[in-house]
N, C-alpha and C. Protein backbone atom coordinates (compact mmCIF):
# COMPACT_ATOMS: atom_id res chain seq x y z
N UNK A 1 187.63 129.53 131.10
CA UNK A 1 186.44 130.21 130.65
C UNK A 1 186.45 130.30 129.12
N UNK A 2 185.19 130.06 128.52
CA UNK A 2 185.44 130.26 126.99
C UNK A 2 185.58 131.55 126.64
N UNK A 3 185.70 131.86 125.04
CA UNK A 3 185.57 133.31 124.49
C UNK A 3 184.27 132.86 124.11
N UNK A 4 183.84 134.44 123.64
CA UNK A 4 182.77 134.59 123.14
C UNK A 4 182.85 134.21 121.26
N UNK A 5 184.13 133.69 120.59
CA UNK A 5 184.26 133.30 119.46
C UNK A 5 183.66 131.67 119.50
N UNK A 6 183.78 131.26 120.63
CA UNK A 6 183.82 129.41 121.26
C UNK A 6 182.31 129.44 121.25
N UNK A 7 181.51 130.51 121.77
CA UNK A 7 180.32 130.27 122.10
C UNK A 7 179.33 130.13 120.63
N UNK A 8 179.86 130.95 119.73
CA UNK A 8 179.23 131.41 118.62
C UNK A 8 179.71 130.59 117.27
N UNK A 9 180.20 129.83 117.73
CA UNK A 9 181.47 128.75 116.48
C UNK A 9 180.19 127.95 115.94
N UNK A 10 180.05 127.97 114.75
CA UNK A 10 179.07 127.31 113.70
C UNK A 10 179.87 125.90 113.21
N UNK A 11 179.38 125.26 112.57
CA UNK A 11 180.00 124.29 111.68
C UNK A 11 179.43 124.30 110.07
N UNK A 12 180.54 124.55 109.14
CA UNK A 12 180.77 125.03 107.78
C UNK A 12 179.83 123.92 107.17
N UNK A 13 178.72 123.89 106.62
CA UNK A 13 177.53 123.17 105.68
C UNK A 13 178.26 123.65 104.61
N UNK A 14 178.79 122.92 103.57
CA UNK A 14 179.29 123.26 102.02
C UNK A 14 179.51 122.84 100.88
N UNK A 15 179.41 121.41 101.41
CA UNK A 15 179.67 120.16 100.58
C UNK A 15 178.06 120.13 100.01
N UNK A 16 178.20 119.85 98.84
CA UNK A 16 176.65 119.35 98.36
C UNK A 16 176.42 118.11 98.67
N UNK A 17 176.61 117.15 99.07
CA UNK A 17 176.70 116.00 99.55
C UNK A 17 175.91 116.11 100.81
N UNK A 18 176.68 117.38 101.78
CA UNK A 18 176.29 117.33 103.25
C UNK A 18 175.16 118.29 102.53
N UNK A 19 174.80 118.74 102.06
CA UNK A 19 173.86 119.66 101.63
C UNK A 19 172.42 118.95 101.76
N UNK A 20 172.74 118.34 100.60
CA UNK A 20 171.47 117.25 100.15
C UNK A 20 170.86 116.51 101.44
N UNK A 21 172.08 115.97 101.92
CA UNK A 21 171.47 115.11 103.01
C UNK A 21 170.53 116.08 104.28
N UNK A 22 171.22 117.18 104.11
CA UNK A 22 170.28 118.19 105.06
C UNK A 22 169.31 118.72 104.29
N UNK A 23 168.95 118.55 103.39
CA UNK A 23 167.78 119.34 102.35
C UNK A 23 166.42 118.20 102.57
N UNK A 24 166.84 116.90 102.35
CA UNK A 24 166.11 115.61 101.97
C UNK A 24 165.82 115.19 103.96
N UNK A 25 166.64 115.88 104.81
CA UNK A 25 165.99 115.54 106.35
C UNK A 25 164.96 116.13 106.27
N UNK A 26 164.82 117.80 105.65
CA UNK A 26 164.43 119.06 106.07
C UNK A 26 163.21 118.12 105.85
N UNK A 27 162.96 118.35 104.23
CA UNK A 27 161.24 118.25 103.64
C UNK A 27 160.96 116.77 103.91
N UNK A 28 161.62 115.77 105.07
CA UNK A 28 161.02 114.84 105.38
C UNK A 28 160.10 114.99 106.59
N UNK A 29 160.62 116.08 107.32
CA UNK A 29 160.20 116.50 108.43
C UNK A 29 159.20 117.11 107.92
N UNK A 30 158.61 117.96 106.79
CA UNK A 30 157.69 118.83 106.78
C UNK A 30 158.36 120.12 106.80
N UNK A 31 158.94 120.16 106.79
CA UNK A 31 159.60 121.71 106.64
C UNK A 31 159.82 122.30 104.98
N UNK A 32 158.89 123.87 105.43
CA UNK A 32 158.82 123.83 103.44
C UNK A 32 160.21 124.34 103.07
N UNK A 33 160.36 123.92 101.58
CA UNK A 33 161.54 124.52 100.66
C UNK A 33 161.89 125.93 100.95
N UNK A 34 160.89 126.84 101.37
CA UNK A 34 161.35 128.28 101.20
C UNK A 34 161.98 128.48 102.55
N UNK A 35 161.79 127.82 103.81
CA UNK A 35 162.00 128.16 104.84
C UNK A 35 163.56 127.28 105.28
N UNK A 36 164.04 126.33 104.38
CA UNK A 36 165.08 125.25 104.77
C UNK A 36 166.34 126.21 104.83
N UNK A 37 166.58 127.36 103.80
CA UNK A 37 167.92 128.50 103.77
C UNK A 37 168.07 129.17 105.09
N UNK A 38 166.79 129.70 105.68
CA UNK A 38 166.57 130.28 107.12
C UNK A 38 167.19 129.51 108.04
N UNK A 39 166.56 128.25 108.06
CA UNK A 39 166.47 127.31 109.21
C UNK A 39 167.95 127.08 109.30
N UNK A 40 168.65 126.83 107.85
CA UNK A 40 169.93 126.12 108.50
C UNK A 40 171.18 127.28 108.31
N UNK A 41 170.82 128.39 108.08
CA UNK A 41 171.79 129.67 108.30
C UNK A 41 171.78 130.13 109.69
N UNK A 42 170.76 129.49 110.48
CA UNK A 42 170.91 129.93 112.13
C UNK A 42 171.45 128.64 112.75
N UNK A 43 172.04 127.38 112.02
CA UNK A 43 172.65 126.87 112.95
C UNK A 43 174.13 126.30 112.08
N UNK A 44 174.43 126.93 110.98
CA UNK A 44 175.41 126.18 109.86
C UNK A 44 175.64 127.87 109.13
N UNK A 45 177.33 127.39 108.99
CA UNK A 45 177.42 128.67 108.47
C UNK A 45 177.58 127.70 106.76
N UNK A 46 176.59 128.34 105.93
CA UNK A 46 176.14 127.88 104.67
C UNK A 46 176.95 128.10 103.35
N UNK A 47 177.11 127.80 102.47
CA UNK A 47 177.57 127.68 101.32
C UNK A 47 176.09 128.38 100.29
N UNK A 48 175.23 129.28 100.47
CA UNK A 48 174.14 130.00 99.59
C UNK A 48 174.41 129.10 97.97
N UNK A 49 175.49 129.72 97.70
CA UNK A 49 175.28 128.83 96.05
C UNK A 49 174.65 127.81 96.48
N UNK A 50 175.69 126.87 96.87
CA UNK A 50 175.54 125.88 96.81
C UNK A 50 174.11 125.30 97.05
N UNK A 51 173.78 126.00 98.04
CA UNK A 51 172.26 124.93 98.65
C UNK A 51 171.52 125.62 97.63
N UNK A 52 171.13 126.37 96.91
CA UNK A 52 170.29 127.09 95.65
C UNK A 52 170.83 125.68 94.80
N UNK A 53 171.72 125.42 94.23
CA UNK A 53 172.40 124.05 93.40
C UNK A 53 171.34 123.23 93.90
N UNK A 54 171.47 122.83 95.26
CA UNK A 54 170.84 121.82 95.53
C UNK A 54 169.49 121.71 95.77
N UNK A 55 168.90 122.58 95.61
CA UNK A 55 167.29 122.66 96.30
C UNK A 55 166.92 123.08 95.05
N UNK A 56 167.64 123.29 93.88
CA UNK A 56 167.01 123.24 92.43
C UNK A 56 167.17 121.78 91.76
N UNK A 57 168.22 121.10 91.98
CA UNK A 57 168.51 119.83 92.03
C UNK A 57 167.03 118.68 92.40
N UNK A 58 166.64 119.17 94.23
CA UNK A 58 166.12 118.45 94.26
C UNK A 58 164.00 118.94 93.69
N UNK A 59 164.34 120.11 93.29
CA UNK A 59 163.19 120.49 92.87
C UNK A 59 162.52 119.96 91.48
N UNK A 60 163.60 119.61 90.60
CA UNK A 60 163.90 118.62 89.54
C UNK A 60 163.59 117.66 89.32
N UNK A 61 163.75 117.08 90.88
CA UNK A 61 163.27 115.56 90.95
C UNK A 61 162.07 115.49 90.82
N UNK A 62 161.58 116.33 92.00
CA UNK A 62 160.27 116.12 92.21
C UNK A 62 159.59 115.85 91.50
N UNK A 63 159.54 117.24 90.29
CA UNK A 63 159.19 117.20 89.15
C UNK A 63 159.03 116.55 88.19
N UNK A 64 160.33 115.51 87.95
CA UNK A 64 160.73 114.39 87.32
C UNK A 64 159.71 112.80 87.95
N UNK A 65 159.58 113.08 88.91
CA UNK A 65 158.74 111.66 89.66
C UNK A 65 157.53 111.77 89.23
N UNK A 66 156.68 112.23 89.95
CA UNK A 66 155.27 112.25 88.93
C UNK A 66 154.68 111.66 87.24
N UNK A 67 156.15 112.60 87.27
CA UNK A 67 155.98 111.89 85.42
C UNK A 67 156.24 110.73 84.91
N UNK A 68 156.98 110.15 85.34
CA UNK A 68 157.64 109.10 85.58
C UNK A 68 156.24 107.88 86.41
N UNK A 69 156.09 108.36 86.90
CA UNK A 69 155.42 107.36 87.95
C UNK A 69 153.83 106.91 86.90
N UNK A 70 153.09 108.17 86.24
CA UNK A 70 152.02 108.11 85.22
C UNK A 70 153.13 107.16 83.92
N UNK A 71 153.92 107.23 83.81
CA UNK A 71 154.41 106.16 82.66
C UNK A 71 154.30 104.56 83.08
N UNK A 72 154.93 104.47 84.47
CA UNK A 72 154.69 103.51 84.94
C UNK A 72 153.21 102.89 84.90
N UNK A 73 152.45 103.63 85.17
CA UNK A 73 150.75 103.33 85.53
C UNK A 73 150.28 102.83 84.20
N UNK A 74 150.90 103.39 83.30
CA UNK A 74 150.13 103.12 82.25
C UNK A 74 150.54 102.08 80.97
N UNK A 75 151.62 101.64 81.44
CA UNK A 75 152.41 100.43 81.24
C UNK A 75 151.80 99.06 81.43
């Protein structure tokens, strides 16, 4: 019979690496930025810095593409 520690056992999200790659599934799916900390604290026990690192990281980009992309256009 299991314990009730077996039933409730998470797996440690901490690596920014494994981070990203779960950040960049999330908002492929449609799932917004504010809701991705929620979503994966009920099934990953989380690293908070870290995914703040990374979801400013990839907020950066975003940011960064657009602009980038009007340079291109006008090239």
């Amino acid at each position: 019979m299991r314990s009730h520690s077996e039933d409730n056992f998470k797996i440690r999200l901490v690596e920014r690496a494994q981070l990203l790659i779960a950040v960049q599934k999330m908002l492929a799916h449609g799932i917004p930025e504010e809701l991705i900390p929620i979503r994966l604290a009920h099934a990953f026990y989380v690293d908070i810095d870290e995914l703040n690192a990374v979801l400013e990281i990839v907020r950066q980009a975003k940011e960064r593409t657009p602009a980038q992309q009007r340079s291109f256009k006008a090239a």
